[in-house]
N, C-alpha and C. Protein backbone atom coordinates (compact mmCIF):
# COMPACT_ATOMS: atom_id res chain seq x y z
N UNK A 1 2.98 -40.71 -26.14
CA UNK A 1 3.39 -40.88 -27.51
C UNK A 1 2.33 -40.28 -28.45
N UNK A 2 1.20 -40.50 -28.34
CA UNK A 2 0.52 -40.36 -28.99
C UNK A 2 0.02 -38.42 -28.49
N UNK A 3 0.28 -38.17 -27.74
CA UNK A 3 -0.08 -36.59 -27.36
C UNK A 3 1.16 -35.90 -28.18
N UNK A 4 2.50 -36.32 -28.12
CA UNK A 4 3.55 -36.02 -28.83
C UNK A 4 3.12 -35.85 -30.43
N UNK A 5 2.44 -37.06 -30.95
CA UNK A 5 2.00 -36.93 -32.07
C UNK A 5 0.82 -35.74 -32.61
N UNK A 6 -0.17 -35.63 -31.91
CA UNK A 6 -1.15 -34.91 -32.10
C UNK A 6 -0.85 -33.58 -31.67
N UNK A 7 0.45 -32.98 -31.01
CA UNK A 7 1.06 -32.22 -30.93
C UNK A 7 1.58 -31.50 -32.43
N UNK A 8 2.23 -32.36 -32.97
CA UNK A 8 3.10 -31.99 -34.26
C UNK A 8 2.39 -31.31 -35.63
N UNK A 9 1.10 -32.10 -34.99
CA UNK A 9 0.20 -31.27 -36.33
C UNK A 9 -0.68 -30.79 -36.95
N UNK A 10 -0.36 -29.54 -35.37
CA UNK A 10 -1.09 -28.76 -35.06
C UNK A 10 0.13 -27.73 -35.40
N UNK A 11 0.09 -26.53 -35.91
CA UNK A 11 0.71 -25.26 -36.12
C UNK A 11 0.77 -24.56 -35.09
N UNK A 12 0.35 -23.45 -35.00
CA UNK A 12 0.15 -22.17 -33.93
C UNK A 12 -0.75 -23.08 -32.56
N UNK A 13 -0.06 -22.27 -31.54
CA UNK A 13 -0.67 -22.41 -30.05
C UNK A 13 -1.82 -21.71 -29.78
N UNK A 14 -3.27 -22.09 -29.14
CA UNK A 14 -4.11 -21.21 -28.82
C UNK A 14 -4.44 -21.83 -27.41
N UNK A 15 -4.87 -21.09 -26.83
CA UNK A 15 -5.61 -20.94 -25.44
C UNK A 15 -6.06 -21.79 -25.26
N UNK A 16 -7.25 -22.81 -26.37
CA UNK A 16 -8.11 -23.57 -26.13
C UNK A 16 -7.26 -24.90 -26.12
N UNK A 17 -6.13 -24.98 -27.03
CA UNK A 17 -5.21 -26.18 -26.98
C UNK A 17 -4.27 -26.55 -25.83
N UNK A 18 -3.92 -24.96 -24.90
CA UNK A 18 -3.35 -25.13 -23.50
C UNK A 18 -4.26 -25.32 -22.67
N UNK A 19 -5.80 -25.44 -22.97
CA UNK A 19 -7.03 -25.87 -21.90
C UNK A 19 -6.97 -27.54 -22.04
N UNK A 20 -6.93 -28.09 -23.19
CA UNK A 20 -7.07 -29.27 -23.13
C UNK A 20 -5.77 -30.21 -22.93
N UNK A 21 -4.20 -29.08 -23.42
CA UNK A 21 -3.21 -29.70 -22.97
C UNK A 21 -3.32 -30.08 -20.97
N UNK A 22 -3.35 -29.09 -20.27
CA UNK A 22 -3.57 -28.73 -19.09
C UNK A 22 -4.79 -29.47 -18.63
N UNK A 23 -5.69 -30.66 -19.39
CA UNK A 23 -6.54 -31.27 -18.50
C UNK A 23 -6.20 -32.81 -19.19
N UNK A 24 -5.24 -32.90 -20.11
CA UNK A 24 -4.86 -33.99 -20.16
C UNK A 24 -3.68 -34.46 -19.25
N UNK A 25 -2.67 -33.31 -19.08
CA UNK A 25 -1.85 -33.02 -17.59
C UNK A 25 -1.90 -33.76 -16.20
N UNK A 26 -3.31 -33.19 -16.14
CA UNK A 26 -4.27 -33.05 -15.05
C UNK A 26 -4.09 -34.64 -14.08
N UNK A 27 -5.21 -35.68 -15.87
CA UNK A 27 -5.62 -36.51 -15.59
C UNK A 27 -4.01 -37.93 -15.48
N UNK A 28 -2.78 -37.38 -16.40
CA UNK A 28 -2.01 -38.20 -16.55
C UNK A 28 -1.01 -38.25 -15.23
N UNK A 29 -1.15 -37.10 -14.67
CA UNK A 29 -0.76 -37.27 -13.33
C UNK A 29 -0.88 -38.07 -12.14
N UNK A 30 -2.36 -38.40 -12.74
CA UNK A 30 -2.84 -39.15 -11.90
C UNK A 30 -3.22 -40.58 -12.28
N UNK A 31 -2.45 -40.95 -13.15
CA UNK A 31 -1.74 -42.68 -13.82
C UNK A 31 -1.38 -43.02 -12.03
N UNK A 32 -0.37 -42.91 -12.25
CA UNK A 32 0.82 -43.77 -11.12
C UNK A 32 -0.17 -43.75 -9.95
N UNK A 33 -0.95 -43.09 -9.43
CA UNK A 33 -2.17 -43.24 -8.20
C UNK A 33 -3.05 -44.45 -8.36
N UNK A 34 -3.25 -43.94 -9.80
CA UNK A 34 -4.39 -45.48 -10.54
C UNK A 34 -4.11 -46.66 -10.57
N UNK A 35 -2.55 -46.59 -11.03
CA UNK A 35 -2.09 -47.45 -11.06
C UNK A 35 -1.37 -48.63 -9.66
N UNK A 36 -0.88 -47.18 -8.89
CA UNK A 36 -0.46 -48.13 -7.81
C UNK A 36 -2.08 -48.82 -6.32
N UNK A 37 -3.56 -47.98 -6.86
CA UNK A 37 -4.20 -48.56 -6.47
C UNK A 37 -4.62 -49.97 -6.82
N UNK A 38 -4.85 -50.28 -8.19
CA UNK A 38 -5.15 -51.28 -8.58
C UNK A 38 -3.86 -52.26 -8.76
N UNK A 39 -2.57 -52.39 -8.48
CA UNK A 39 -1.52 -52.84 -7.76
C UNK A 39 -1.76 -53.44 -6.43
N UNK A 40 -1.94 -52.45 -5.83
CA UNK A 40 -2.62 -52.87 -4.15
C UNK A 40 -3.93 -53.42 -3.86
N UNK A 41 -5.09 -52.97 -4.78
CA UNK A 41 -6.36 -53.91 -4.58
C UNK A 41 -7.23 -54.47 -6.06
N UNK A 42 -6.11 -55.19 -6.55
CA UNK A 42 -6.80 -55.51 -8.06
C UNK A 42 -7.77 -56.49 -7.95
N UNK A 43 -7.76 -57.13 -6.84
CA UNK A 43 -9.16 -58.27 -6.80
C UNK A 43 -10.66 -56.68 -7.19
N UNK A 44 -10.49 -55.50 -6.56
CA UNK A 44 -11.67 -54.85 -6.00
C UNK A 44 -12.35 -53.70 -7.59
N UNK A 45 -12.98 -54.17 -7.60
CA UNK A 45 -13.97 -53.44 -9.10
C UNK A 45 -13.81 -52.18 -8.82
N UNK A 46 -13.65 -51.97 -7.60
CA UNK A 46 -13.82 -50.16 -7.80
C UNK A 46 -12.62 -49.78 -7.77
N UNK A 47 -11.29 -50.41 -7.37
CA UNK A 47 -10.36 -50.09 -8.25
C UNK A 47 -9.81 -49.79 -9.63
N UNK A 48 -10.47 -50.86 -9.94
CA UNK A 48 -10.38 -50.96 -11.68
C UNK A 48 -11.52 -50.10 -12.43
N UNK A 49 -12.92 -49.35 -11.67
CA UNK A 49 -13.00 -48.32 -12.66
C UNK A 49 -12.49 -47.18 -12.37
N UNK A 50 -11.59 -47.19 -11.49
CA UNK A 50 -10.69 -45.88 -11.14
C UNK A 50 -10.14 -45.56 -12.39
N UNK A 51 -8.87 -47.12 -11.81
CA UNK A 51 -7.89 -46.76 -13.23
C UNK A 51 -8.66 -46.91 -14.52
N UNK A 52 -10.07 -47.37 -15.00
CA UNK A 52 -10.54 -47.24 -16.05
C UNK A 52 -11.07 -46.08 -16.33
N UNK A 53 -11.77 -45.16 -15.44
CA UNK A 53 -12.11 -43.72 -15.76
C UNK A 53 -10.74 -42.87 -15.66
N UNK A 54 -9.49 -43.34 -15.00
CA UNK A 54 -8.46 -42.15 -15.12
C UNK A 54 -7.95 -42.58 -16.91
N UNK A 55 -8.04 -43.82 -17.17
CA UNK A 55 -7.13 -44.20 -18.82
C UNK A 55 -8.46 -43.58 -19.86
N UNK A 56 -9.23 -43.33 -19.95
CA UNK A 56 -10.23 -42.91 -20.43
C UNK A 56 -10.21 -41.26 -21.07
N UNK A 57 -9.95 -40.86 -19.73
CA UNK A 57 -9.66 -39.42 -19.32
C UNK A 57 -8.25 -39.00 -20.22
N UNK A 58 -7.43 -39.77 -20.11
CA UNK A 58 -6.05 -39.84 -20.76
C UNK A 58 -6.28 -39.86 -22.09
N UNK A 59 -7.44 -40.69 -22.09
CA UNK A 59 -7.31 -41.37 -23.37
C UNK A 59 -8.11 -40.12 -24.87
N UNK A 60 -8.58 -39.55 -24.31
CA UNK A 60 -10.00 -38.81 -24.92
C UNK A 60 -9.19 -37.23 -24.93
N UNK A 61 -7.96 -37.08 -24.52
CA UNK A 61 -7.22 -36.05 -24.57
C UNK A 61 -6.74 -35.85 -26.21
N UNK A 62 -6.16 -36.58 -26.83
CA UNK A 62 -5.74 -36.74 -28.32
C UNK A 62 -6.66 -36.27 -28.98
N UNK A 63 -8.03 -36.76 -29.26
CA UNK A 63 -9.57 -36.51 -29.73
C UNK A 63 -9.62 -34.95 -29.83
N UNK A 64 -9.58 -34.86 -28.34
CA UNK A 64 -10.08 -33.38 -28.24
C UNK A 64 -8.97 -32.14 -28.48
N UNK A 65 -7.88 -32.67 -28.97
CA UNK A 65 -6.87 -31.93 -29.85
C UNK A 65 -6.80 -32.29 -31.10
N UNK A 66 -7.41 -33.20 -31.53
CA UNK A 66 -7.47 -33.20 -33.20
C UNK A 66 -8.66 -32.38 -33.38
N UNK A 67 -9.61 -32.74 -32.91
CA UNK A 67 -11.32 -32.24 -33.55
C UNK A 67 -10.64 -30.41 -33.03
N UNK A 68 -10.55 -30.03 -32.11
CA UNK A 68 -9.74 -28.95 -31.79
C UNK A 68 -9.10 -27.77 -32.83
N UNK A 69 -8.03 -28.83 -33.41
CA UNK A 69 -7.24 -28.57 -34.13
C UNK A 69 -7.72 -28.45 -35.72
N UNK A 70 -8.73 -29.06 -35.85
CA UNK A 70 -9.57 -29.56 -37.20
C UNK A 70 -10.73 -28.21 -36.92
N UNK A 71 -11.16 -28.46 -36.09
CA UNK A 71 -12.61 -26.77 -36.27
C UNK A 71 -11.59 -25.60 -36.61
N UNK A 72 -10.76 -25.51 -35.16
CA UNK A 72 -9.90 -23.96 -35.19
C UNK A 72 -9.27 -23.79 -36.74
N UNK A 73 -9.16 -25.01 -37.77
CA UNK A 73 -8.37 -24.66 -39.11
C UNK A 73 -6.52 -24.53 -38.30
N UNK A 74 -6.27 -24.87 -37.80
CA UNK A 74 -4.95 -25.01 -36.79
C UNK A 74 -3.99 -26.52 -37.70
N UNK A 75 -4.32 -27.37 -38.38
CA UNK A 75 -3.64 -28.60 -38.50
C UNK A 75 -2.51 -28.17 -39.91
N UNK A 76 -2.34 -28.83 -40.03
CA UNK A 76 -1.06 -28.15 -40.88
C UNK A 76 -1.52 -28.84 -42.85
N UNK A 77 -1.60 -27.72 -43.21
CA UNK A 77 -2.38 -27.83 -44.81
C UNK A 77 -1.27 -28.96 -45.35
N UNK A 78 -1.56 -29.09 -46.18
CA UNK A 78 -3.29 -29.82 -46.67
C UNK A 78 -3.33 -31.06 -45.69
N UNK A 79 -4.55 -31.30 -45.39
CA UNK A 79 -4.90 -32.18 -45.09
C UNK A 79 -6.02 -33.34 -45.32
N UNK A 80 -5.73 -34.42 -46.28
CA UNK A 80 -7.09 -35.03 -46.89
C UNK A 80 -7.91 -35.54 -45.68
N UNK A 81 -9.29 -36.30 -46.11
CA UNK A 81 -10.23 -36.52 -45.59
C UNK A 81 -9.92 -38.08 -44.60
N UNK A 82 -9.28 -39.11 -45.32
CA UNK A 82 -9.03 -40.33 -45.07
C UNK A 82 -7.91 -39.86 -44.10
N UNK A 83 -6.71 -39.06 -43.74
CA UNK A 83 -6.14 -38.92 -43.12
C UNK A 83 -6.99 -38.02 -41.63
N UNK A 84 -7.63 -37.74 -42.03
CA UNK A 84 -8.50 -36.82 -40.91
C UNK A 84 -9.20 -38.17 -39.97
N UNK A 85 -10.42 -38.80 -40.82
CA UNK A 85 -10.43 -40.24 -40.50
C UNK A 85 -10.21 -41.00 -39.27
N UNK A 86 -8.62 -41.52 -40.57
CA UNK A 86 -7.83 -42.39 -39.67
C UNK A 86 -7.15 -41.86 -38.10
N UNK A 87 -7.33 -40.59 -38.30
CA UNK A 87 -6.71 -39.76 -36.91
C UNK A 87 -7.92 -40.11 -35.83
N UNK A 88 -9.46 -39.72 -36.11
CA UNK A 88 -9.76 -39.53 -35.07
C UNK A 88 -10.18 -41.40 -35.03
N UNK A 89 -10.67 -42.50 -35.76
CA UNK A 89 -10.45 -43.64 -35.26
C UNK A 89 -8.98 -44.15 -34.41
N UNK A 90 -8.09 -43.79 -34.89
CA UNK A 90 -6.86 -43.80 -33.83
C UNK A 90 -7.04 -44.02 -32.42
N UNK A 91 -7.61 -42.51 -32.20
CA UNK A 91 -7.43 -41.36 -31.61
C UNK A 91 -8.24 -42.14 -30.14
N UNK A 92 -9.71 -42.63 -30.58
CA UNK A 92 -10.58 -43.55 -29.65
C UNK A 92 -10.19 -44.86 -29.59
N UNK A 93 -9.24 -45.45 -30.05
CA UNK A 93 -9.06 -47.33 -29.80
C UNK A 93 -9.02 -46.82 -28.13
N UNK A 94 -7.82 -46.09 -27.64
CA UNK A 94 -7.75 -46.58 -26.30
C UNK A 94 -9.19 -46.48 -25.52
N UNK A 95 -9.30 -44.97 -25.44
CA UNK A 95 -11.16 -44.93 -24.98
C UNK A 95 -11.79 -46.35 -24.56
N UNK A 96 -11.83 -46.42 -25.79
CA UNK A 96 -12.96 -47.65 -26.34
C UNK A 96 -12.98 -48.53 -25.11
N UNK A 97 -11.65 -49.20 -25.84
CA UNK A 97 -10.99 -49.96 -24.95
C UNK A 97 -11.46 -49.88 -23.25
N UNK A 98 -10.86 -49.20 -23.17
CA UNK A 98 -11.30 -48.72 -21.54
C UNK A 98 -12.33 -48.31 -20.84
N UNK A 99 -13.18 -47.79 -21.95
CA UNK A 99 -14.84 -48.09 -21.33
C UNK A 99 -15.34 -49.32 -21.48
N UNK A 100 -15.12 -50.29 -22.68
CA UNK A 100 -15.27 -52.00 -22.02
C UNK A 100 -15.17 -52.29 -20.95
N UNK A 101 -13.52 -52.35 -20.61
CA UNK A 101 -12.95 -52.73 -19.87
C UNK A 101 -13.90 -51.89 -18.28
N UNK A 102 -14.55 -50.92 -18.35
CA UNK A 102 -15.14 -50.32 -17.06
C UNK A 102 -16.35 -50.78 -17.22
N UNK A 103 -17.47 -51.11 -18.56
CA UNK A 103 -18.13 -51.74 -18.40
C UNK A 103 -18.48 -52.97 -17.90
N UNK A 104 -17.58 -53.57 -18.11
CA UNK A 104 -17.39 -55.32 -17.71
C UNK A 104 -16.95 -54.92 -15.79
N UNK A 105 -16.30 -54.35 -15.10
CA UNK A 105 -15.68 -54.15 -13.98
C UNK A 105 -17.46 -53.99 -13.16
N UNK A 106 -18.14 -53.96 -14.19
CA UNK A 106 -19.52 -53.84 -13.55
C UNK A 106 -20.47 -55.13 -12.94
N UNK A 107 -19.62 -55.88 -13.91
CA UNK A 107 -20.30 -57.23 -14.13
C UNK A 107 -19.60 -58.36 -12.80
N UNK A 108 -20.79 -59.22 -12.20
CA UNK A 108 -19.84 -60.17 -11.55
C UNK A 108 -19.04 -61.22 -11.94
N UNK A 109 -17.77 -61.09 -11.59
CA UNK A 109 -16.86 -62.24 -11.95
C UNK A 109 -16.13 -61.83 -12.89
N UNK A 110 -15.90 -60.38 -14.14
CA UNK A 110 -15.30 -60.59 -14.73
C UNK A 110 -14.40 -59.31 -14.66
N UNK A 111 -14.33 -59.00 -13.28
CA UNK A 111 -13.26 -58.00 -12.72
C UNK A 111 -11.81 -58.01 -13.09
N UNK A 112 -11.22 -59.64 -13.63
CA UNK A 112 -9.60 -60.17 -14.11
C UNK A 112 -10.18 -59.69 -15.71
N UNK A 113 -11.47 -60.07 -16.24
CA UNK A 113 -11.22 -59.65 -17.91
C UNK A 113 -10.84 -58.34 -17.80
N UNK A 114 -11.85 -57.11 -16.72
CA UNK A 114 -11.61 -56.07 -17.34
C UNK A 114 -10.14 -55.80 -17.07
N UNK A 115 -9.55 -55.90 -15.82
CA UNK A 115 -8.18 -55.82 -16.12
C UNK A 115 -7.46 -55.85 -17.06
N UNK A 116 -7.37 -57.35 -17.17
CA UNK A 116 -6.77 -57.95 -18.13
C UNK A 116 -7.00 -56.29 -19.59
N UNK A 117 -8.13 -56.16 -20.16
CA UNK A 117 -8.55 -55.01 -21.27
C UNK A 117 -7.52 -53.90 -21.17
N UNK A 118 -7.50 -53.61 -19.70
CA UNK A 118 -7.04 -52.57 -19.28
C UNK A 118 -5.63 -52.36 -19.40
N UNK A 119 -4.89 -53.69 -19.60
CA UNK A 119 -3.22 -53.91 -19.60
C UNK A 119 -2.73 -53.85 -20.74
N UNK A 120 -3.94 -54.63 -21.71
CA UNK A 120 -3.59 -55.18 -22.66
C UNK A 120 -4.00 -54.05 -23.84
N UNK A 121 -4.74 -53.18 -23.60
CA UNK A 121 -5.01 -51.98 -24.67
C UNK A 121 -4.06 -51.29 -25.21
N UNK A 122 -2.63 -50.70 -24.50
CA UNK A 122 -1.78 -50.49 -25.43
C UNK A 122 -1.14 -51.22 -26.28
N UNK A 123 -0.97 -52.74 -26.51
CA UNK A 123 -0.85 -53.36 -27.25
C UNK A 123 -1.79 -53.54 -28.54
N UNK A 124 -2.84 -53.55 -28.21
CA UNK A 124 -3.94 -53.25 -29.54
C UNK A 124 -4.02 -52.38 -29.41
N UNK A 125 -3.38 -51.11 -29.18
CA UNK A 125 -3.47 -49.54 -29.89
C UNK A 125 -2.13 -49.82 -30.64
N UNK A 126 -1.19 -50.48 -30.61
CA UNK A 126 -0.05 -50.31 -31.60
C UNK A 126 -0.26 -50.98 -32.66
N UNK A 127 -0.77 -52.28 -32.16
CA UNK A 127 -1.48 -53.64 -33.36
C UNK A 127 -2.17 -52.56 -34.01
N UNK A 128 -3.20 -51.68 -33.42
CA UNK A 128 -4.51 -51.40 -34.71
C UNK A 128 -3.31 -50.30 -35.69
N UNK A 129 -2.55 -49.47 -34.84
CA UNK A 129 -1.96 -48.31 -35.77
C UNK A 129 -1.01 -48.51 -37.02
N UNK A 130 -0.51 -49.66 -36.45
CA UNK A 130 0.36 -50.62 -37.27
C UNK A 130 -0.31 -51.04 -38.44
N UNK A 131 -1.53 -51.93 -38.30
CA UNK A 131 -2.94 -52.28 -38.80
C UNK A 131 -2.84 -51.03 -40.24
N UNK A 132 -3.03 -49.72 -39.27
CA UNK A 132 -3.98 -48.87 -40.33
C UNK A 132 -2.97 -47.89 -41.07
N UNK A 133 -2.07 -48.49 -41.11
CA UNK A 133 -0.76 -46.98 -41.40
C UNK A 133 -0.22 -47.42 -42.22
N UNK A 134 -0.58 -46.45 -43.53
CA UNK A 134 -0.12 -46.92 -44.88
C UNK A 134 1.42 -47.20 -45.25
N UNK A 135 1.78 -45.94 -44.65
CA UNK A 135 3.26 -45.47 -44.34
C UNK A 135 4.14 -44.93 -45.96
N UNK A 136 2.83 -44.35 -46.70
CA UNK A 136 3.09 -44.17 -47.60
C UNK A 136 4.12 -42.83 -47.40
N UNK A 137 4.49 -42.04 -48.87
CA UNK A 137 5.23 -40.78 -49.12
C UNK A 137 3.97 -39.69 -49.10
N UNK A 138 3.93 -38.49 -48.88
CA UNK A 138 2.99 -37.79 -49.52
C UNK A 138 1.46 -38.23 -49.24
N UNK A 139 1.53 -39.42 -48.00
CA UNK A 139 -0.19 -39.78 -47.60
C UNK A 139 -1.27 -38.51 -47.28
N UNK A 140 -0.90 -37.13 -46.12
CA UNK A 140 -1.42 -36.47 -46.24
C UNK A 140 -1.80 -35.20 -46.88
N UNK A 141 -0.90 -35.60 -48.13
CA UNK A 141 -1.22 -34.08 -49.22
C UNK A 141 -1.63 -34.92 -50.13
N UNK A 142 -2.17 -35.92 -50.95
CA UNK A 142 -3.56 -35.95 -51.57
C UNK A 142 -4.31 -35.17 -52.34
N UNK A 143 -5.62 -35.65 -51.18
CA UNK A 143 -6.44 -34.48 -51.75
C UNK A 143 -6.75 -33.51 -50.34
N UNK A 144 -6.55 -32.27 -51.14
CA UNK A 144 -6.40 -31.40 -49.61
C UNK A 144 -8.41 -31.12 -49.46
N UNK A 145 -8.24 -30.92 -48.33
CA UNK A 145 -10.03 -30.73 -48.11
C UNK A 145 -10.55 -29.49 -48.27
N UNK A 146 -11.36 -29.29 -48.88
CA UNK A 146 -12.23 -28.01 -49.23
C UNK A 146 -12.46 -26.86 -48.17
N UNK A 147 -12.12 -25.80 -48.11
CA UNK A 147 -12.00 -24.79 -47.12
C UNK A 147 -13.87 -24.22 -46.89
């Protein structure tokens, strides 16, 4: 959903955006592996920083097509500053999220929290977007940003 989004607004295709489309690909392919490991051994920590370094990987794909899309001058004019922003805080909730959640998988005993982080992060990625989305008319033409 959110690659769909960071898709849209971006203009023209370049090379460097089919490098990072093609390694977000890569890593989302390899969900259902992550997933059906830590299915089969969710008591085991090193399951869970599997699937926490593969959601990570997933996750850090969006980022690196906005900032991408924002150097190359590629995003679609105008675009104000607070909307730039709110994209790339977006952009890291899941990350975040999921390096907790791999930090803690470190710790003894709290192998069910990080899970638990790990399930429960797309739900506080919709809570926060929901949270931060004005849902105004005309939010990103503003003030357009200085060339």
């Amino acid at each position: 959903m959110v690659h769909n989004h960071e898709a849209k607004e971006v203009e023209p295709t370049w090379r460097g955006m089919l490098w990072i489309n093609l390694l977000f690909l890569m890593f989302a392919v390899l969900v259902p592996f992550s997933t059906a490991l830590v299915r089969k051994h969710h008591a085991q920590p090193s399951a869970i920083r599997i699937y926490a370094c593969n959601l990570i990987a997933v996750g850090l794909a969006p980022e690196f097509l906005w900032v991408y899309g924002y150097k190359n001058k590629l995003m679609k004019p105008p675009v104000n500053s607070d909307y730039l922003t709110r994209g790339e805080i977006r952009n890291m909730v899941p990350p975040i999220c999921y390096l907790l959640a791999l930090a803690l998988s470190f710790l003894p005993g709290w192998g069910w929290s990080s899970l638990l982080i790990c399930l429960f992060t797309p739900i506080i990625y919709v809570a926060f977007v929901a949270a931060t989305n004005p849902k105004r008319q005309g939010e990103r033409t503003k003030e357009p940003l200085d060339e």
